[in-house]
N, C-alpha and C. Protein backbone atom coordinates (compact mmCIF):
# COMPACT_ATOMS: atom_id res chain seq x y z
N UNK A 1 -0.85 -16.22 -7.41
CA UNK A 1 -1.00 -14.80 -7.24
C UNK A 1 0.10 -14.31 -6.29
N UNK A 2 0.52 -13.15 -6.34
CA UNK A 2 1.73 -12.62 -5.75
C UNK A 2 1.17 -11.39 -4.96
N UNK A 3 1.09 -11.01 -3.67
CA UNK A 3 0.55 -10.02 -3.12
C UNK A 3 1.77 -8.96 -2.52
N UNK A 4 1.22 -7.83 -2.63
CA UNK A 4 2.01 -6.34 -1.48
C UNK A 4 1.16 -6.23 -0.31
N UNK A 5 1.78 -6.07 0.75
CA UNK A 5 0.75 -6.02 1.94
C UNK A 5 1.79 -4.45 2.37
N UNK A 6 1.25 -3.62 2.21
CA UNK A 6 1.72 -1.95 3.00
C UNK A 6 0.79 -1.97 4.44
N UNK A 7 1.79 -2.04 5.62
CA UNK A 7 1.45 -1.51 6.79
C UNK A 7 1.58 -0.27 6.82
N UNK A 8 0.71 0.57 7.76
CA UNK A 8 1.24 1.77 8.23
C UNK A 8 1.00 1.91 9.84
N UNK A 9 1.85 2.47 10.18
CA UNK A 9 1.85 2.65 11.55
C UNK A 9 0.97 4.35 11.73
N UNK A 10 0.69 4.22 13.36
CA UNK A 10 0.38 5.87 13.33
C UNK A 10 0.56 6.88 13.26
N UNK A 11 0.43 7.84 11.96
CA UNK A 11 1.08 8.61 11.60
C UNK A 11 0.38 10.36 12.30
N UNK A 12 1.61 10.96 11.88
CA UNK A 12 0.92 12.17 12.88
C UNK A 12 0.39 13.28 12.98
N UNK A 13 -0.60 12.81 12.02
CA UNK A 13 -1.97 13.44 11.38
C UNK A 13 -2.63 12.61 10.86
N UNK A 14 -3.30 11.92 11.72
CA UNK A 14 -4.60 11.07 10.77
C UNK A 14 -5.03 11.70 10.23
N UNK A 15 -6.17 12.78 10.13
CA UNK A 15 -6.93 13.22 8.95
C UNK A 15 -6.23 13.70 8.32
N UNK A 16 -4.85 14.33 7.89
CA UNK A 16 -4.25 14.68 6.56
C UNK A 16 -3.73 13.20 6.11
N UNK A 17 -3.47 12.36 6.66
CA UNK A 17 -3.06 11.27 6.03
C UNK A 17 -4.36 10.61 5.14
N UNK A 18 -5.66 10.24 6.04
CA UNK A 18 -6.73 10.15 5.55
C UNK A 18 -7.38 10.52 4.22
N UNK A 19 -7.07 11.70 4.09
CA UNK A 19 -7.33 12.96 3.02
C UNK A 19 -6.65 12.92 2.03
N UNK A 20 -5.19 12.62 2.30
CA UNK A 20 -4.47 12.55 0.74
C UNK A 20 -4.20 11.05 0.63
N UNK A 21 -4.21 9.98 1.15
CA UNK A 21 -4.45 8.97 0.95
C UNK A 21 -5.40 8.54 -0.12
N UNK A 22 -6.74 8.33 0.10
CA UNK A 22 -7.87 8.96 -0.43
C UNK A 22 -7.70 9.45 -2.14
N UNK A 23 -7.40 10.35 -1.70
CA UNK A 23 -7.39 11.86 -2.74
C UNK A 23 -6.12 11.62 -4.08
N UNK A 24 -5.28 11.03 -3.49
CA UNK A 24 -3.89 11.30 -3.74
C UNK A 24 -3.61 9.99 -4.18
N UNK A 25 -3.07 9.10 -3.35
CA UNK A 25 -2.16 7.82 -3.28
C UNK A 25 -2.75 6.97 -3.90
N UNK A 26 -3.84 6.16 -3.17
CA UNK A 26 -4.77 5.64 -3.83
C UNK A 26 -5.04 5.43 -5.18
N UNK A 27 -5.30 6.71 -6.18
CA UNK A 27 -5.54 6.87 -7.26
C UNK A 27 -4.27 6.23 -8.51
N UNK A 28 -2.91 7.10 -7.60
CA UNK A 28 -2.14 6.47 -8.36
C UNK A 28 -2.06 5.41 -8.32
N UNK A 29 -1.65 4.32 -7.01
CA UNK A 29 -1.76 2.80 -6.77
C UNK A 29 -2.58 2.24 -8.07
N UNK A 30 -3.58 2.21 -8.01
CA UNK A 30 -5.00 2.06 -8.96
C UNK A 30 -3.99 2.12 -10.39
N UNK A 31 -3.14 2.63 -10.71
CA UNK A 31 -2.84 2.58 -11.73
C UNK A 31 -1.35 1.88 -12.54
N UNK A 32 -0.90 1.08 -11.43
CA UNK A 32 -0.05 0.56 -11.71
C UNK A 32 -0.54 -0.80 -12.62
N UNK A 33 0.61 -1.08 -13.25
CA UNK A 33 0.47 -1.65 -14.45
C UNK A 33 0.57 -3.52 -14.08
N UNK A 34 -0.78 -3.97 -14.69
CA UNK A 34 -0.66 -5.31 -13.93
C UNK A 34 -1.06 -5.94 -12.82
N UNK A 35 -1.87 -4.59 -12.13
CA UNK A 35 -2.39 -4.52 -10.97
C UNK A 35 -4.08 -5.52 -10.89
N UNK A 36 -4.09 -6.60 -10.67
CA UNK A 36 -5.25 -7.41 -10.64
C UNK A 36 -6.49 -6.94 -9.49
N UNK A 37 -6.10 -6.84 -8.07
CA UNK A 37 -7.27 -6.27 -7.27
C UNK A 37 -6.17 -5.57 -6.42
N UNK A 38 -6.96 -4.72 -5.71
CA UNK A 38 -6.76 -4.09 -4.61
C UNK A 38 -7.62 -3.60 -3.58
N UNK A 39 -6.92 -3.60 -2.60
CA UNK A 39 -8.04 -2.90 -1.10
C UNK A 39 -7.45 -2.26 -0.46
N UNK A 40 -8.04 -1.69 0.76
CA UNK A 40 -6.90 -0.80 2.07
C UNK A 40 -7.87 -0.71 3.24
N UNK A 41 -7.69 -0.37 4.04
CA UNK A 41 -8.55 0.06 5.57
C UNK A 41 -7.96 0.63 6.24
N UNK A 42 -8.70 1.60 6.48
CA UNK A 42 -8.10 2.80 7.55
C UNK A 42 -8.33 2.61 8.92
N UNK A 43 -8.90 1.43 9.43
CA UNK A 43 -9.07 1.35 10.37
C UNK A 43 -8.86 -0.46 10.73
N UNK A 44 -7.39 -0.56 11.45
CA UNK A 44 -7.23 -1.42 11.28
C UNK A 44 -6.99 -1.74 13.21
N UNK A 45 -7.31 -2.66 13.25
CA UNK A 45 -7.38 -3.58 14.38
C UNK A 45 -6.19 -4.58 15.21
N UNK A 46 -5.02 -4.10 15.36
CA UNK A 46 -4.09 -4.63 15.49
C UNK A 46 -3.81 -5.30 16.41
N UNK A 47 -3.35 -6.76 17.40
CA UNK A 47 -2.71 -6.73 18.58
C UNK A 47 -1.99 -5.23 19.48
N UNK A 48 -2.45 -5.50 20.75
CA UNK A 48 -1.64 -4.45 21.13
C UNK A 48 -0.49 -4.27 21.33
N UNK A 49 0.27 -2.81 20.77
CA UNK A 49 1.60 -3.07 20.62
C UNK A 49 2.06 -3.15 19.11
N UNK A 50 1.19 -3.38 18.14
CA UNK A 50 1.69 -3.73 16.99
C UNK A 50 1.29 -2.34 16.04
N UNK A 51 0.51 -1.08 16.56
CA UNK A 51 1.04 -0.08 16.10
C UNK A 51 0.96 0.39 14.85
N UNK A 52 -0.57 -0.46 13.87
CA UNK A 52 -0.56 -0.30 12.25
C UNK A 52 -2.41 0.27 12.61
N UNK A 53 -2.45 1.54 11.80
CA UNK A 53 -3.83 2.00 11.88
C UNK A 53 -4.21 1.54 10.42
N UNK A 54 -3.43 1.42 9.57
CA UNK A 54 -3.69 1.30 7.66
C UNK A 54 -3.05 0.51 7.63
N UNK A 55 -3.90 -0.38 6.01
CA UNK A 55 -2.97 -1.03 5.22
C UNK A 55 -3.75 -0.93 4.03
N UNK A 56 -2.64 -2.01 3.20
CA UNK A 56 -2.79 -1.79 1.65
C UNK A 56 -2.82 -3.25 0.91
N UNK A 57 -3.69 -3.52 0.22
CA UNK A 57 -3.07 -5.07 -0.33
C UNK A 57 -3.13 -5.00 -1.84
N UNK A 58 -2.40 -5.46 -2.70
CA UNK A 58 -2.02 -5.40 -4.12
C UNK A 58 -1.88 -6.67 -4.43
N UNK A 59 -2.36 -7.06 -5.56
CA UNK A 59 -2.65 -8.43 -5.74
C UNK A 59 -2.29 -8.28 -7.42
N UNK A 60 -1.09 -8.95 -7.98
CA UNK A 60 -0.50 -9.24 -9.48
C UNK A 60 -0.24 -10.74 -9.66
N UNK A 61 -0.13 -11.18 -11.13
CA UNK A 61 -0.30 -12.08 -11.45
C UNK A 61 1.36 -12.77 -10.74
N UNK A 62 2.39 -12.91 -10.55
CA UNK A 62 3.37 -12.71 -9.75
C UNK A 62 4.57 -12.18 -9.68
N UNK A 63 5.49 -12.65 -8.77
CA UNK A 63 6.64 -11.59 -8.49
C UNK A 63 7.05 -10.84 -9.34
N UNK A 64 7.41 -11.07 -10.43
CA UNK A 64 7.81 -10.50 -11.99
C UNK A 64 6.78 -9.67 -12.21
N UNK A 65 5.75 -9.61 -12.12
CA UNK A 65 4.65 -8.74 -12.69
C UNK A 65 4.61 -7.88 -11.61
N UNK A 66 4.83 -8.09 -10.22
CA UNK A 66 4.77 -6.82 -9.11
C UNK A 66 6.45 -5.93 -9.48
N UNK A 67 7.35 -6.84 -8.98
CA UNK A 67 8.25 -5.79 -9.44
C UNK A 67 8.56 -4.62 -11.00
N UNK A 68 7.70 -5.53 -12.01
CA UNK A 68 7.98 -4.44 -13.13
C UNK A 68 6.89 -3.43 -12.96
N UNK A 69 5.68 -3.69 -12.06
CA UNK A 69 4.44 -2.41 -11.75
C UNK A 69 5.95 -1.60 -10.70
N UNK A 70 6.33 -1.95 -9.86
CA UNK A 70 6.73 -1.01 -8.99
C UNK A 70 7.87 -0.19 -9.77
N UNK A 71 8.77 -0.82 -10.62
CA UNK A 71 9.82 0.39 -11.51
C UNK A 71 9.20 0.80 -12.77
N UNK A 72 8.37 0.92 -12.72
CA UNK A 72 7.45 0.99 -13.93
C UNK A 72 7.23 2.83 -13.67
N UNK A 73 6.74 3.81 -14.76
CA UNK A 73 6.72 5.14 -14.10
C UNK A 73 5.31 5.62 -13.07
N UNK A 74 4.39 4.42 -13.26
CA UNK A 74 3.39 4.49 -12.04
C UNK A 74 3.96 4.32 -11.02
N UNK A 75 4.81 3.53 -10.77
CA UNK A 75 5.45 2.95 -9.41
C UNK A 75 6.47 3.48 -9.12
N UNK A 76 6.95 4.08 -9.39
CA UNK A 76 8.11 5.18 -9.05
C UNK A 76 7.15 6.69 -8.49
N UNK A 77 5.57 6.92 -9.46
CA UNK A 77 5.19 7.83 -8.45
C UNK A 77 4.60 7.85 -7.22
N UNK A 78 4.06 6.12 -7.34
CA UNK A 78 3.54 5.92 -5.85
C UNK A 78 4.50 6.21 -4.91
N UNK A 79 5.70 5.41 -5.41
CA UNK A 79 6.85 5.47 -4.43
C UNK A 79 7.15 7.22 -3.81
N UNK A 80 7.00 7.84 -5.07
CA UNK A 80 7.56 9.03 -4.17
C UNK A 80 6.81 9.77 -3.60
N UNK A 81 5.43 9.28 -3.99
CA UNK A 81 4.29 10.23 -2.77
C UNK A 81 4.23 9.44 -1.56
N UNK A 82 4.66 8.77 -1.09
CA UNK A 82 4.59 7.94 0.13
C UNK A 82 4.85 8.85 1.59
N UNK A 83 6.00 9.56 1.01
CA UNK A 83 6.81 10.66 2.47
C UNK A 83 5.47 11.88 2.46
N UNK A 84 4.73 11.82 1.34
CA UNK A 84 3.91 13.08 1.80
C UNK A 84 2.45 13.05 2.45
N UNK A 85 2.27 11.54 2.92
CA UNK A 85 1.33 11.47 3.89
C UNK A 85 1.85 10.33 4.87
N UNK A 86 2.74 9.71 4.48
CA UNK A 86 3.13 8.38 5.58
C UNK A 86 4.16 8.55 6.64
N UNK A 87 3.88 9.71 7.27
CA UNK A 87 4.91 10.41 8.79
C UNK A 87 5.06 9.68 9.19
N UNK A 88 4.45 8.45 9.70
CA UNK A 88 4.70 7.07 10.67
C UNK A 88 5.40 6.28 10.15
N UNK A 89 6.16 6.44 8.71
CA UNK A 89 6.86 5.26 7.74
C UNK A 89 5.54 4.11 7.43
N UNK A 90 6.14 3.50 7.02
CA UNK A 90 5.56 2.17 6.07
C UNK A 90 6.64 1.12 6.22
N UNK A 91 6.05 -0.18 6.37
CA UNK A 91 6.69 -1.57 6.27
C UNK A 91 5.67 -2.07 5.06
N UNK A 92 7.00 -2.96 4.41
CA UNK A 92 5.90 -3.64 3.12
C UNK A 92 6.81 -4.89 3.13
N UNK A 93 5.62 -5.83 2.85
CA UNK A 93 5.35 -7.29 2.72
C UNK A 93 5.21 -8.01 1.62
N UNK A 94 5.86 -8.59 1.06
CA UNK A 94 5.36 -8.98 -0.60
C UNK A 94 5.57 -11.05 -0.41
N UNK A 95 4.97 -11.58 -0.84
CA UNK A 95 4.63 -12.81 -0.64
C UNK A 95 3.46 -13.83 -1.47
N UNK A 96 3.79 -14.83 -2.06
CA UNK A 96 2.88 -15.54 -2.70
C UNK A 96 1.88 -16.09 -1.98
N UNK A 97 0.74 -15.31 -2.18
CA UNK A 97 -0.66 -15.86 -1.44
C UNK A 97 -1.28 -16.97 -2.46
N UNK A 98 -1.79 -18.05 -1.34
CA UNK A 98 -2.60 -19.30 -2.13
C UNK A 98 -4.03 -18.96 -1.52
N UNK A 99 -4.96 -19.52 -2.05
CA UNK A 99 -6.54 -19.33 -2.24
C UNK A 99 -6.32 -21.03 -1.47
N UNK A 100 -7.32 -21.10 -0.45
CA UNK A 100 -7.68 -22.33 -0.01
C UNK A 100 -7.93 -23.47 -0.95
């Protein structure tokens, strides 16, 4: 399995981020092509100092199957709704996760 891990740092409006997150982002994510599971939490627990209130995890069968969801025309719109709730930017993580 091949995972996306989206950090977000604190952005500067939680509840509009909250709200179209939610409302907005989410929905599209959900629809990328190839997309096996997904989750997120808005309330995330970080070391101090490390500055991430959200994240995102995306889980495809692997690398090849995440990159053609992301240029794919779902993934080009996630991509471009990102600036309209993620003021704090985003770091993303992509990496082959193993199951114990």
């Amino acid at each position: 399995m091949y995972r996306m891990l989206v950090l977000y740092p604190e952005p500067t409006d939680r509840r509009a981020f909250e709200e179209h997150y939610r409302a907005v982002h989410v929905p599209l994510a959900m629809k990328l092509p190839g997309l096996r599971a997904a989750r997120f939490s808005l309330d995330v627990v970080a070391p101090a100092g490390a500055g991430y209130f959200a994240l995102f995890e995306a889980d495809f069968d692997s690398a090849e199957a995440l990159q053609a969801a992301l240029a794919s025309p779902e993934g080009v719109a996630v991509n471009r709704d990102v600036p309209n709730y993620a003021t704090g930017g985003v770091q993303i993580l992509m990496f082959e996760a193993e199951e114990p």
